[in-house]
PDB file of N, CA and C in Angstrom:
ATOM      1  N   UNK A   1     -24.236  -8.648 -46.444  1.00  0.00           N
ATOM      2  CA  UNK A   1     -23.340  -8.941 -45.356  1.00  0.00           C
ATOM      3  C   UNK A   1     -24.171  -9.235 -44.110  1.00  0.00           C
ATOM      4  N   UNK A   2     -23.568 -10.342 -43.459  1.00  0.00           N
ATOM      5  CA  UNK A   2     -24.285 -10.750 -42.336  1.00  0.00           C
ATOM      6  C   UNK A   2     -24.243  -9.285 -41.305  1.00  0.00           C
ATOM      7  N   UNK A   3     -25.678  -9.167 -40.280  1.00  0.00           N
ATOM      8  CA  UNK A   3     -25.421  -8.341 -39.559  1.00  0.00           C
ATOM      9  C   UNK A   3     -24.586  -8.644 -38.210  1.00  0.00           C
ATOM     10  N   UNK A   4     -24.024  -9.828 -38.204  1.00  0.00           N
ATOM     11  CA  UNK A   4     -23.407 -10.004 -37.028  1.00  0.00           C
ATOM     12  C   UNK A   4     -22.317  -9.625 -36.864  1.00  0.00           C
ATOM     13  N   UNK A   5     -21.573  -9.857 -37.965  1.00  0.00           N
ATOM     14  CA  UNK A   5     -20.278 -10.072 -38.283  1.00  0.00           C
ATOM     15  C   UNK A   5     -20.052  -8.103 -38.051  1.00  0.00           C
ATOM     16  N   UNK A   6     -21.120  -7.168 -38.290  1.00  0.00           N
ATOM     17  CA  UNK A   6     -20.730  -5.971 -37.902  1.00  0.00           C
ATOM     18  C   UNK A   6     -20.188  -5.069 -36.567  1.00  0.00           C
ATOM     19  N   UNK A   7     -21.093  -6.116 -35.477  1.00  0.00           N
ATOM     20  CA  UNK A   7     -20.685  -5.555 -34.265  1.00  0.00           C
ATOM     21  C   UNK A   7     -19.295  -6.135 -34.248  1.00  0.00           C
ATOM     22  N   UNK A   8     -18.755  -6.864 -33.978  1.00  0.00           N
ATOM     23  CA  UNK A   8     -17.217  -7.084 -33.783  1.00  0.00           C
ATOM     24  C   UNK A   8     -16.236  -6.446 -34.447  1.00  0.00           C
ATOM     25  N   UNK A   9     -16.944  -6.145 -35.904  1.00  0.00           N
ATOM     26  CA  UNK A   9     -15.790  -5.344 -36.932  1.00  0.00           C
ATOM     27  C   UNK A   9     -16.167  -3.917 -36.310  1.00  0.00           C
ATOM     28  N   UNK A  10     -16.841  -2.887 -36.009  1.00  0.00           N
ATOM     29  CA  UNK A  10     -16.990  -1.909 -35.527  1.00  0.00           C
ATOM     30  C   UNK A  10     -16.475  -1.625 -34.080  1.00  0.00           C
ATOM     31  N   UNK A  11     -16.796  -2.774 -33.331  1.00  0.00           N
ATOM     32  CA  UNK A  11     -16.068  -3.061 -31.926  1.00  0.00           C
ATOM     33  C   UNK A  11     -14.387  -2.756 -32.050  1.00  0.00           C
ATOM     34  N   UNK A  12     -13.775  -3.644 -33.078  1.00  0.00           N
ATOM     35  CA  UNK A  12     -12.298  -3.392 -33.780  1.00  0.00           C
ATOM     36  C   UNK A  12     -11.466  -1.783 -33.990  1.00  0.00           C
ATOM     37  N   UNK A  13     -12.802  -1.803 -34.995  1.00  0.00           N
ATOM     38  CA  UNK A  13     -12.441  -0.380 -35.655  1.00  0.00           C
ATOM     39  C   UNK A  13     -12.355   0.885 -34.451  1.00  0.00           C
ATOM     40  N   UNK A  14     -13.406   0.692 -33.580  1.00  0.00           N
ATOM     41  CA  UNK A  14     -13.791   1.801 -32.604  1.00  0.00           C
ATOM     42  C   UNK A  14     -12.491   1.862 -31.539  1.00  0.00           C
ATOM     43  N   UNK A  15     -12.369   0.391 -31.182  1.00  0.00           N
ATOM     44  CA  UNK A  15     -10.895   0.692 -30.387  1.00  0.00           C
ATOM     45  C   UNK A  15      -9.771   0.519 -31.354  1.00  0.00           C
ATOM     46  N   UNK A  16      -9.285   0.409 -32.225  1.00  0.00           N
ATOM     47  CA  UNK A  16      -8.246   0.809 -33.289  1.00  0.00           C
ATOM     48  C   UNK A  16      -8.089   2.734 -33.423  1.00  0.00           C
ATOM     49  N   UNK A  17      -9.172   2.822 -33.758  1.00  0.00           N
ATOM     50  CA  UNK A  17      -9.101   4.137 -33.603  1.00  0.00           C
ATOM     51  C   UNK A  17      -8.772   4.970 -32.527  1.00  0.00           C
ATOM     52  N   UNK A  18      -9.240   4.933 -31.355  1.00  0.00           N
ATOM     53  CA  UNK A  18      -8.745   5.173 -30.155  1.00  0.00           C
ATOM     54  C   UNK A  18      -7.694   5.115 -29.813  1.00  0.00           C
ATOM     55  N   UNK A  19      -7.021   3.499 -29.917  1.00  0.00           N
ATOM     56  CA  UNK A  19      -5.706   3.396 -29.404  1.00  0.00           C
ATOM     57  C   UNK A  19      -4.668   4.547 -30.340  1.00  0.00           C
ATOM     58  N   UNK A  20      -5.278   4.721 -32.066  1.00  0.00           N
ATOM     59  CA  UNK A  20      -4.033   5.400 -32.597  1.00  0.00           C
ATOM     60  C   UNK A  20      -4.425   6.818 -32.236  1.00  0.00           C
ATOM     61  N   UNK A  21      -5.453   7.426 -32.089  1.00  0.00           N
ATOM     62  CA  UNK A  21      -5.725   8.664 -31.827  1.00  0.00           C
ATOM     63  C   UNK A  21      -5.041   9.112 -30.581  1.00  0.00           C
ATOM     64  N   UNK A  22      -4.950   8.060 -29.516  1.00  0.00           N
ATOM     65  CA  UNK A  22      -4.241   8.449 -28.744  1.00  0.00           C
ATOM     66  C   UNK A  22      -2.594   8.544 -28.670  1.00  0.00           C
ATOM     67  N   UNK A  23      -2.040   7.607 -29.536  1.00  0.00           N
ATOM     68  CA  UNK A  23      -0.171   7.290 -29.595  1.00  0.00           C
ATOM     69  C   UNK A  23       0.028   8.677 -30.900  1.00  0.00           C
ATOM     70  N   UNK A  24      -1.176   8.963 -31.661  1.00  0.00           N
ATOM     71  CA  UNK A  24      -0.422   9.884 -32.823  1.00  0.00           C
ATOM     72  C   UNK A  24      -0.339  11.145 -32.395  1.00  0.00           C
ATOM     73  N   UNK A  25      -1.431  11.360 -31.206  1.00  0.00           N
ATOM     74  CA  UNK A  25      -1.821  13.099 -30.664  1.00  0.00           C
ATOM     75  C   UNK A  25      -0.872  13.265 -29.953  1.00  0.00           C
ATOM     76  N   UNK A  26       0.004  11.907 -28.943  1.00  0.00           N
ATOM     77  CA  UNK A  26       0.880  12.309 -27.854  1.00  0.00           C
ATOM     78  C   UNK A  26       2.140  12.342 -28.653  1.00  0.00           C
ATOM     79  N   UNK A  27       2.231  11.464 -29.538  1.00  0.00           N
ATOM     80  CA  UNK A  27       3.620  11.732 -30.397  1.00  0.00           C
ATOM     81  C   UNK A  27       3.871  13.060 -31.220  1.00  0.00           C
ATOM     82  N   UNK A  28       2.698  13.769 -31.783  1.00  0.00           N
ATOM     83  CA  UNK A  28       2.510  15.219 -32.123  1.00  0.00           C
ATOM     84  C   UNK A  28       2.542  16.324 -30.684  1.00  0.00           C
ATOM     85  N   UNK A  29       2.405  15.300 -29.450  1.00  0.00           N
ATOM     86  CA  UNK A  29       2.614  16.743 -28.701  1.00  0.00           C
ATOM     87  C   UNK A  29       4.316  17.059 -28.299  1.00  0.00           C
ATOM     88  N   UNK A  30       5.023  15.291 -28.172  1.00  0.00           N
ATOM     89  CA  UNK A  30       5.933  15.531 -27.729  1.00  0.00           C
ATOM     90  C   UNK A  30       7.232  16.081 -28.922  1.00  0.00           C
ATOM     91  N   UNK A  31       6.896  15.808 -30.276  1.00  0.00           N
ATOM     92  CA  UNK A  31       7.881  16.791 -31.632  1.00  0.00           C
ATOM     93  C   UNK A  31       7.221  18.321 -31.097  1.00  0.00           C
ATOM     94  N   UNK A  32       6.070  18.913 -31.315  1.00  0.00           N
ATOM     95  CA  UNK A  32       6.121  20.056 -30.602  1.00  0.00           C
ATOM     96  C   UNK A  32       6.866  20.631 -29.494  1.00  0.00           C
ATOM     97  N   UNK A  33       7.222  19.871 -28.206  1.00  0.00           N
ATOM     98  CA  UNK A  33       7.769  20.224 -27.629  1.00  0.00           C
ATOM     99  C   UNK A  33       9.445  20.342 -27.802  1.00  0.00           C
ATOM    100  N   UNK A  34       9.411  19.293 -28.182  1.00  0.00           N
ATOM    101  CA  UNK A  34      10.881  19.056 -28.827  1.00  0.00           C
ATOM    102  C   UNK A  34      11.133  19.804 -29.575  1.00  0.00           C
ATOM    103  N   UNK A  35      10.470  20.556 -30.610  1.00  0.00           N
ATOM    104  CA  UNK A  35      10.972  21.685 -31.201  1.00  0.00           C
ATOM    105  C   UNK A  35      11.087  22.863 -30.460  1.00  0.00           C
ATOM    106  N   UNK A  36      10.529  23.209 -29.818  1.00  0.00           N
ATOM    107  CA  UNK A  36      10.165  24.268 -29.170  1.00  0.00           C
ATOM    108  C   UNK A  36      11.190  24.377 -27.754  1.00  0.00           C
ATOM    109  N   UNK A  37      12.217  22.878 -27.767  1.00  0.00           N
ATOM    110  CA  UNK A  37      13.699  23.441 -26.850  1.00  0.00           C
ATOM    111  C   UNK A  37      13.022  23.140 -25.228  1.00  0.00           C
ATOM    112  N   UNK A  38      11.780  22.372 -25.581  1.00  0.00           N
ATOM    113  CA  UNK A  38      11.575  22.034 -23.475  1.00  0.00           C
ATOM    114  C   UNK A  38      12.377  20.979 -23.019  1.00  0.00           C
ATOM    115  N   UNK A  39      12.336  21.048 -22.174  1.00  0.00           N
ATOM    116  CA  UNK A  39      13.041  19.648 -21.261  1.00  0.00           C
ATOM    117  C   UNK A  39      12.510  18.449 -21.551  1.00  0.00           C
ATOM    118  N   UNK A  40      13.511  17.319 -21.830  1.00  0.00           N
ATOM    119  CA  UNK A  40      12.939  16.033 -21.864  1.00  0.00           C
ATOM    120  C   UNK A  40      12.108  15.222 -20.458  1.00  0.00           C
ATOM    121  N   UNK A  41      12.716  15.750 -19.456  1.00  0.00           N
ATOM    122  CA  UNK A  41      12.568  15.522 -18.260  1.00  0.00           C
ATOM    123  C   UNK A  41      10.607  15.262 -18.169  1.00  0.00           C
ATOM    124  N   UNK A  42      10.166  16.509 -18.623  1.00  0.00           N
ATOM    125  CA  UNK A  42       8.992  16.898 -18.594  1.00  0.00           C
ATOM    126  C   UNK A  42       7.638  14.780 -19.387  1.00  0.00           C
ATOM    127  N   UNK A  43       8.383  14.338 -19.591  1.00  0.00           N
ATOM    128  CA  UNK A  43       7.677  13.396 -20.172  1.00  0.00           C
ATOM    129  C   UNK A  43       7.627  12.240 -19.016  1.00  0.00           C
ATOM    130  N   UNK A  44       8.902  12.309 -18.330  1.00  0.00           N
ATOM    131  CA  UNK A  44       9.117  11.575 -17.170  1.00  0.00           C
ATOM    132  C   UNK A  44       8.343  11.565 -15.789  1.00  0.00           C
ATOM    133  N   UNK A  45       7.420  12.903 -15.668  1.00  0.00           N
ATOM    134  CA  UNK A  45       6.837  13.281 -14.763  1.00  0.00           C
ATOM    135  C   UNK A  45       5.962  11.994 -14.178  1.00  0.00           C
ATOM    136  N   UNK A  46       5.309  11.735 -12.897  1.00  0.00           N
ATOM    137  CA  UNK A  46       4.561  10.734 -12.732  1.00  0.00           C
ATOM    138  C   UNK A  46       4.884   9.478 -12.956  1.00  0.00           C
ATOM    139  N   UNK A  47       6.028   9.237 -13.595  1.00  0.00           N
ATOM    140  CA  UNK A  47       6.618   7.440 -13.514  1.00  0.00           C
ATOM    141  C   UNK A  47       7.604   7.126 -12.440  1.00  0.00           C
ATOM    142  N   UNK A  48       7.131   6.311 -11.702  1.00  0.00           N
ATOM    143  CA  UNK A  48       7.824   5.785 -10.728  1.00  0.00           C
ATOM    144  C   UNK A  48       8.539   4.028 -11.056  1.00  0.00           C
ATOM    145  N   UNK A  49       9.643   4.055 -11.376  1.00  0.00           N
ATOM    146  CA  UNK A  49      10.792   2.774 -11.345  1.00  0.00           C
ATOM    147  C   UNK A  49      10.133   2.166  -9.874  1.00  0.00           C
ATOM    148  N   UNK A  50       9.150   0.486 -10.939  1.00  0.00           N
ATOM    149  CA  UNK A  50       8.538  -1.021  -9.725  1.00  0.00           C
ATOM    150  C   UNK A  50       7.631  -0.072  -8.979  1.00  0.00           C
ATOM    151  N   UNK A  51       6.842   0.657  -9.182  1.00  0.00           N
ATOM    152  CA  UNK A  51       5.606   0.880  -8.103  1.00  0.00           C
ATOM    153  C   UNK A  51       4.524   0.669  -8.505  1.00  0.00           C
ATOM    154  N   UNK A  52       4.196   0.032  -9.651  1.00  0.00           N
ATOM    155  CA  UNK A  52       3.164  -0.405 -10.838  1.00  0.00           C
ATOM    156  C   UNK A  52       2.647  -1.694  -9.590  1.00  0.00           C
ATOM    157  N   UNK A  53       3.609  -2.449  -9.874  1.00  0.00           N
ATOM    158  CA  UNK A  53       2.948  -4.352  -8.995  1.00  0.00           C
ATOM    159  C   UNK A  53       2.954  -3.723  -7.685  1.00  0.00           C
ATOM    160  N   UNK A  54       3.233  -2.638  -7.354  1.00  0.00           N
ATOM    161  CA  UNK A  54       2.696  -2.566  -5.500  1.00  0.00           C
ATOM    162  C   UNK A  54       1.578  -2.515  -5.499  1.00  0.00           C
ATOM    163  N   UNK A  55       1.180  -1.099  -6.756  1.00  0.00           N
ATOM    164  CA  UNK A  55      -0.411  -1.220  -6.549  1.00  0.00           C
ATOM    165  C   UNK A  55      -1.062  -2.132  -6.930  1.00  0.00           C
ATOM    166  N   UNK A  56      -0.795  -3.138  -7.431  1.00  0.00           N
ATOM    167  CA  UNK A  56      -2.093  -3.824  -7.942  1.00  0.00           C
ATOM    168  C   UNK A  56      -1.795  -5.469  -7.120  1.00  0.00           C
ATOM    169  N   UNK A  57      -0.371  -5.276  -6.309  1.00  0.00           N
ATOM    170  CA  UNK A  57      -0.207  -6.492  -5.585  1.00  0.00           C
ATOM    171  C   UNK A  57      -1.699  -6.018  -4.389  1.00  0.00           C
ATOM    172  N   UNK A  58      -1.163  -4.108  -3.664  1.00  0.00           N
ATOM    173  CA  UNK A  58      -1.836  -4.358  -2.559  1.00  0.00           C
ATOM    174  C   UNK A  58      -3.651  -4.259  -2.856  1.00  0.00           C
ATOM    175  N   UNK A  59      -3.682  -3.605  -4.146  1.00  0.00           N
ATOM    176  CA  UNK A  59      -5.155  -3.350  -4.459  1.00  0.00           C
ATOM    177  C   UNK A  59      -6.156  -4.779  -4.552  1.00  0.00           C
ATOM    178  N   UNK A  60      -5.043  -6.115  -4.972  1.00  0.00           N
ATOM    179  CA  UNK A  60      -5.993  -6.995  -5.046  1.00  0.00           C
ATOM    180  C   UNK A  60      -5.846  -7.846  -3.796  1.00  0.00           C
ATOM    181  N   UNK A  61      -4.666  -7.587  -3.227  1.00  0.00           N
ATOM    182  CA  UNK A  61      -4.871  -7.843  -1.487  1.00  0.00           C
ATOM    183  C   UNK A  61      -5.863  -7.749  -0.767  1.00  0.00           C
ATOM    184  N   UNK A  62      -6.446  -6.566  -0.834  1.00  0.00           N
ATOM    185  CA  UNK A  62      -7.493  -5.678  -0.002  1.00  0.00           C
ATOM    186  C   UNK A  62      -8.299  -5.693  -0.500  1.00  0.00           C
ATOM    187  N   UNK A  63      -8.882  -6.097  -1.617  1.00  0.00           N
ATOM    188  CA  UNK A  63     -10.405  -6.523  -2.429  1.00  0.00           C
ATOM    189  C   UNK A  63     -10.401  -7.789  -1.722  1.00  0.00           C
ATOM    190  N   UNK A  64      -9.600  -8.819  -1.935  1.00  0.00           N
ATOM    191  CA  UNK A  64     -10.004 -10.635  -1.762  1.00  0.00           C
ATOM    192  C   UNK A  64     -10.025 -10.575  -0.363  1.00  0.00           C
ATOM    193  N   UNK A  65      -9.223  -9.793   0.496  1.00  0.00           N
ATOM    194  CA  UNK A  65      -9.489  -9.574   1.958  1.00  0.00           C
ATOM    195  C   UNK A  65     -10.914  -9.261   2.378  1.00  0.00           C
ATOM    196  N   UNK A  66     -11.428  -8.478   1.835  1.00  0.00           N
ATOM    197  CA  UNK A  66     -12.525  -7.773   2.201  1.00  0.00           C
ATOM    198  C   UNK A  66     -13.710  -9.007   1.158  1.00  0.00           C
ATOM    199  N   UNK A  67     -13.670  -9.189   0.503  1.00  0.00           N
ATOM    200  CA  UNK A  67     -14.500 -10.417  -0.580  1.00  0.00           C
ATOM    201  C   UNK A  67     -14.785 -11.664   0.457  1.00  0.00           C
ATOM    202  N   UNK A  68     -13.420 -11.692   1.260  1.00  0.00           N
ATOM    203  CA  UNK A  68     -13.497 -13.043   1.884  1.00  0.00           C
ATOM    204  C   UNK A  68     -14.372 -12.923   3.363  1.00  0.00           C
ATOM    205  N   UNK A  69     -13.842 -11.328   4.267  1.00  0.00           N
ATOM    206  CA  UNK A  69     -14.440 -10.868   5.221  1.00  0.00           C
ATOM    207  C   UNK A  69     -16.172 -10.553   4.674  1.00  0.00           C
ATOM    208  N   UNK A  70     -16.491 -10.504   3.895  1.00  0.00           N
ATOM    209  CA  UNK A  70     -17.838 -10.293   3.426  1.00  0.00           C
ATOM    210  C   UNK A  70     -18.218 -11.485   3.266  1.00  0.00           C
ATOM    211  N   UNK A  71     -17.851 -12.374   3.033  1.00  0.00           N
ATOM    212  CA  UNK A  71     -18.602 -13.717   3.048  1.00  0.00           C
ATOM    213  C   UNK A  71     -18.771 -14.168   4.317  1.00  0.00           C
ATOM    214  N   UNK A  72     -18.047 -14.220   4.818  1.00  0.00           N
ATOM    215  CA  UNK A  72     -17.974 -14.630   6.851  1.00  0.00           C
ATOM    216  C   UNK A  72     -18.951 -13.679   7.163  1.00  0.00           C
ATOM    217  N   UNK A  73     -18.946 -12.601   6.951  1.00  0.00           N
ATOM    218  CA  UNK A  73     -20.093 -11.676   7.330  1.00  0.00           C
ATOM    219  C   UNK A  73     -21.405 -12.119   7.277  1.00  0.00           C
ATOM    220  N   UNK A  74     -21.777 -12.330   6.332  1.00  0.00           N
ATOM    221  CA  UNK A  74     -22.863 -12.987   5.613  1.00  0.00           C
ATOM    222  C   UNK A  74     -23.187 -13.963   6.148  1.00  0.00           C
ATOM    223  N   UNK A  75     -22.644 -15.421   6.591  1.00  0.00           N
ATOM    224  CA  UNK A  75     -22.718 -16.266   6.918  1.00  0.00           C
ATOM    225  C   UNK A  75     -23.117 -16.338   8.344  1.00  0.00           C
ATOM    226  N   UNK A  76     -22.228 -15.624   9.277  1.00  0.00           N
ATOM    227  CA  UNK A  76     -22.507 -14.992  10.164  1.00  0.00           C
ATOM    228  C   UNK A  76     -23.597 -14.498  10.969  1.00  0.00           C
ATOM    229  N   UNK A  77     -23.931 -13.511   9.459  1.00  0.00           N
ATOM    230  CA  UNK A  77     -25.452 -12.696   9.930  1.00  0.00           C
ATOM    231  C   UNK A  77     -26.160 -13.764   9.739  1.00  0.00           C
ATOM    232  N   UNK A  78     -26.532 -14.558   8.677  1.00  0.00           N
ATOM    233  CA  UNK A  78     -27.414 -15.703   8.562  1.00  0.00           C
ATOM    234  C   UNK A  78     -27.786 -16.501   9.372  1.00  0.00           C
ATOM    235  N   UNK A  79     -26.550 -16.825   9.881  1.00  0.00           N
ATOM    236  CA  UNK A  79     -27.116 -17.869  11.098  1.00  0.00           C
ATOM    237  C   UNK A  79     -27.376 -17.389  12.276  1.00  0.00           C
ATOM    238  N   UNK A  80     -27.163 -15.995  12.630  1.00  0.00           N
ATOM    239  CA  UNK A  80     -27.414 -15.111  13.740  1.00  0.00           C
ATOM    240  C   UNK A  80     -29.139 -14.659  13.326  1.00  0.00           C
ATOM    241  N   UNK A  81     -29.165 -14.159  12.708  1.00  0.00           N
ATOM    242  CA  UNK A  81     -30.577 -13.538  12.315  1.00  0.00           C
ATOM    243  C   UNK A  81     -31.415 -14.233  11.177  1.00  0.00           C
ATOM    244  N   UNK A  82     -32.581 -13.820  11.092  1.00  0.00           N
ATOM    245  CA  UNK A  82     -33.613 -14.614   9.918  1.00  0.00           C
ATOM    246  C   UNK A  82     -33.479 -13.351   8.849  1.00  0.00           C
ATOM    247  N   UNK A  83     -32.627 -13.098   8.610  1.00  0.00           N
ATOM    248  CA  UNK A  83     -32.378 -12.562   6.315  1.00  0.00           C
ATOM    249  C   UNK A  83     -32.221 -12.959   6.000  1.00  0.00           C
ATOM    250  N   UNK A  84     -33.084 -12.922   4.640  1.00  0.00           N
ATOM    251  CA  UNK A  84     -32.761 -13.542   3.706  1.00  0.00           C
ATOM    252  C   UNK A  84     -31.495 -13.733   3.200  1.00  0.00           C
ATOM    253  N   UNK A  85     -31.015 -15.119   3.367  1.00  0.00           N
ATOM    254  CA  UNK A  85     -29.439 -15.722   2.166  1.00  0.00           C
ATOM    255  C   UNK A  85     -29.781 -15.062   1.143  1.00  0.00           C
ATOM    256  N   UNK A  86     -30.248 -14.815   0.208  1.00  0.00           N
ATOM    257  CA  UNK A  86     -30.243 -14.073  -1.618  1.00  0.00           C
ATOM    258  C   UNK A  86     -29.708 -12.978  -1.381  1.00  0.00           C
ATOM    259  N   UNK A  87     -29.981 -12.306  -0.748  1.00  0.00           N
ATOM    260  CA  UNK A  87     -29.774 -10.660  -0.045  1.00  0.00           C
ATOM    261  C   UNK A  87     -28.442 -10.244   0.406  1.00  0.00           C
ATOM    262  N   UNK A  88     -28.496 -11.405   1.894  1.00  0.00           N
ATOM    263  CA  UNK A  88     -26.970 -11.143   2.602  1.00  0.00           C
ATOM    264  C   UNK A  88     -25.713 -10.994   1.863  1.00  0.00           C
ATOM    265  N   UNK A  89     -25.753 -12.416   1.355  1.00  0.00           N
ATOM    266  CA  UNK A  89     -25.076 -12.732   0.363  1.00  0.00           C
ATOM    267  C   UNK A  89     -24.263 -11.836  -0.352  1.00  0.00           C
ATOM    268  N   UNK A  90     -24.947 -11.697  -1.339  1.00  0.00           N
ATOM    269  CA  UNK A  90     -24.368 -10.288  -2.214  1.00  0.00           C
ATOM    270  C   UNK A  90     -24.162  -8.917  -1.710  1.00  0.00           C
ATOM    271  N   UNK A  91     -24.800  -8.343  -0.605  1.00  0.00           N
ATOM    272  CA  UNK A  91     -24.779  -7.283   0.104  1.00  0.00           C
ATOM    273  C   UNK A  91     -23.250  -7.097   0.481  1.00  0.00           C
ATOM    274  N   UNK A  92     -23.112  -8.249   1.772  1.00  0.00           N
ATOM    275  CA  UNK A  92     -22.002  -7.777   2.791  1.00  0.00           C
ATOM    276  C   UNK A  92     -20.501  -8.019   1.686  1.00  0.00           C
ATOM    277  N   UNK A  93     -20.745  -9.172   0.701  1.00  0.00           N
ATOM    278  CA  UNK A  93     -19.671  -9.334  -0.262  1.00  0.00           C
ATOM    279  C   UNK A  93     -19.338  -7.916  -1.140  1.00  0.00           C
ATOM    280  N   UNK A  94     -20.418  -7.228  -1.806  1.00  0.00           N
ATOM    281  CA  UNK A  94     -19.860  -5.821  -2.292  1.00  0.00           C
ATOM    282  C   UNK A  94     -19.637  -4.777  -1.245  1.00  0.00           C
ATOM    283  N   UNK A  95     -20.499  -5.184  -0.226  1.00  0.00           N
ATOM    284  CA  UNK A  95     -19.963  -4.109   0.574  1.00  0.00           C
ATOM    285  C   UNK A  95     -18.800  -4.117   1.118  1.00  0.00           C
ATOM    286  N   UNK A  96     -18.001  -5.216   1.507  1.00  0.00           N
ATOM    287  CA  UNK A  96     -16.332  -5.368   2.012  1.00  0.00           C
ATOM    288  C   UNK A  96     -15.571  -5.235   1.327  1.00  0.00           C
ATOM    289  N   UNK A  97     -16.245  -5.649   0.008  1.00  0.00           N
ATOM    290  CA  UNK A  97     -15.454  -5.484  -1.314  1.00  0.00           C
ATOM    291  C   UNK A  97     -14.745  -3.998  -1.292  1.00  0.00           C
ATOM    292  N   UNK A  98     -15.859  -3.341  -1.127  1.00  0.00           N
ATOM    293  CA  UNK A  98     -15.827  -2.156  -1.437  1.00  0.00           C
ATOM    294  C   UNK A  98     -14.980  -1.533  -0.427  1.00  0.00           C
ATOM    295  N   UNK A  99     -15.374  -1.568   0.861  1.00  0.00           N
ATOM    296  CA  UNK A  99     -14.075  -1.341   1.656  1.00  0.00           C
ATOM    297  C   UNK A  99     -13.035  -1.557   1.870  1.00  0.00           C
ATOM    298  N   UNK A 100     -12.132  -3.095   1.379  1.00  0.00           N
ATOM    299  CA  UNK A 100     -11.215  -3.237   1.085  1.00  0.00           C
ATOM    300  C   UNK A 100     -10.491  -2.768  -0.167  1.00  0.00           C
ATOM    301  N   UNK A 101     -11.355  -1.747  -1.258  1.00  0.00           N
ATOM    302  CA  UNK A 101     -10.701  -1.445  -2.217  1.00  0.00           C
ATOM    303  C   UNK A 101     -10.337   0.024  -1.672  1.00  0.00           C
ATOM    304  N   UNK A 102     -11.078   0.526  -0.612  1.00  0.00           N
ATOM    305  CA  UNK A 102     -10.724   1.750  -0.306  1.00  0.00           C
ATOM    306  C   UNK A 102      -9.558   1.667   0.502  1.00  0.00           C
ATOM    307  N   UNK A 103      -9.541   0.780   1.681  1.00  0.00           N
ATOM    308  CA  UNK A 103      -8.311   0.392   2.768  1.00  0.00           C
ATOM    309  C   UNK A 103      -7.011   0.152   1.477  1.00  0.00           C
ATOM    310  N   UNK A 104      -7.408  -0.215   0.292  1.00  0.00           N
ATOM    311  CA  UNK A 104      -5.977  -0.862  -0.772  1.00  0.00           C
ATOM    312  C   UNK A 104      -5.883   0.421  -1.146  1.00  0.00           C
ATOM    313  N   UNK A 105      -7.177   1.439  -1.407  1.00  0.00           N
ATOM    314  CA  UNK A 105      -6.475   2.599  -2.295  1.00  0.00           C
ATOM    315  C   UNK A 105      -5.561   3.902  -1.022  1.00  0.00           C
ATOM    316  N   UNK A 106      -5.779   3.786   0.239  1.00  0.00           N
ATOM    317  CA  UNK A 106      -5.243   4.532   1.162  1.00  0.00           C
ATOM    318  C   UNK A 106      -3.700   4.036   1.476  1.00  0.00           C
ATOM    319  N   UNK A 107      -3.732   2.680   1.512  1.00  0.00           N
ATOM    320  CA  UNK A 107      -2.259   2.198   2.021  1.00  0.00           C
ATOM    321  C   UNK A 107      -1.342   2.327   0.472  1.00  0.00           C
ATOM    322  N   UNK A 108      -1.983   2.531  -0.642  1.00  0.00           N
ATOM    323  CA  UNK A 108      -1.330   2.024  -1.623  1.00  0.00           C
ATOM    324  C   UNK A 108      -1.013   3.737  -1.607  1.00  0.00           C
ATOM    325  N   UNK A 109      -1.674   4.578  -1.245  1.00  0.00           N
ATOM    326  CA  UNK A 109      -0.746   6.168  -1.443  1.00  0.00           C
ATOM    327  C   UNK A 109      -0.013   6.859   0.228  1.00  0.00           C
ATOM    328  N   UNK A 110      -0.261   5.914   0.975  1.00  0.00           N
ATOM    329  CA  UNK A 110       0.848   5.487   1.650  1.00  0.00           C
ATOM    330  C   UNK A 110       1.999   5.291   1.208  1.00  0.00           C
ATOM    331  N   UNK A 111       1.816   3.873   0.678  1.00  0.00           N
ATOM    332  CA  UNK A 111       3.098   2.843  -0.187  1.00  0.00           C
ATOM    333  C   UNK A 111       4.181   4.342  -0.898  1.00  0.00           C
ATOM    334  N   UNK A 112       3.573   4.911  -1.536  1.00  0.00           N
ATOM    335  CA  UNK A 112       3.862   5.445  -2.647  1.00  0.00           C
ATOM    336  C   UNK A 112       4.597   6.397  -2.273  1.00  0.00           C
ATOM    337  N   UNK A 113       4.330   7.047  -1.080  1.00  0.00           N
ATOM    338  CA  UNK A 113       4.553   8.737  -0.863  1.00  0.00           C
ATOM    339  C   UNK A 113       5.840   8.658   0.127  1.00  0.00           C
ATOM    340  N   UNK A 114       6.095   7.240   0.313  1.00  0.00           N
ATOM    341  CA  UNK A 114       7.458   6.485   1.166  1.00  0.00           C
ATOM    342  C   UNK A 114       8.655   6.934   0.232  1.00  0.00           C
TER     343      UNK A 114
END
């Protein structure tokens, strides 16, 4: 057997397994409970009805915000100062990045707690 053809079939198998290990353990926890007379309620915990696309409307808001403010940055500094473009570049872009994923993850438990 070719050795190539193994990484992808193991790649398969490894998340096959996972995905059922995880749907068969939670379906064995919730007949346990169900026998055992708990509240259905209890499964419902943590789901919120449409607050799924807020977060990920405002999370990718506030990444491309900050992606885009990091490039102006960059550009900016460049023509203001002698750094190196290779450098700036990628710097101020993960770095806004990065702050706009934090500004998305603060307003988004804002959003939430409304």
């Amino acid at each position: 057997m070719d050795e190539e053809i193994l990484i992808p079939i193991s790649l398969f198998a490894a998340i096959f397994g996972m995905v059922y290990l995880y749907f068969s353990t939670r379906n064995k926890e919730r007949l346990a409970l169900i026998e055992k007379g708990a509240d259905a309620s209890i499964f419902n915990i943590g789901k919120r009805s449409g607050s799924a696309w807020k977060v990920v409307v405002i999370n990718i808001a506030f990444l491309l915000m900050g992606i885009g403010l990091g490039l102006f940055l960059a550009n900016l500094l460049e023509s203001t100062t002698n750094l190196d473009d290779n450098v700036i570049y990628p710097a101020m872009t993960f770095l806004m990045a990065g702050v706009g994923l934090y500004v998305g993850f603060t307003q988004t438990k804002k959003a939430l707690d409304n």
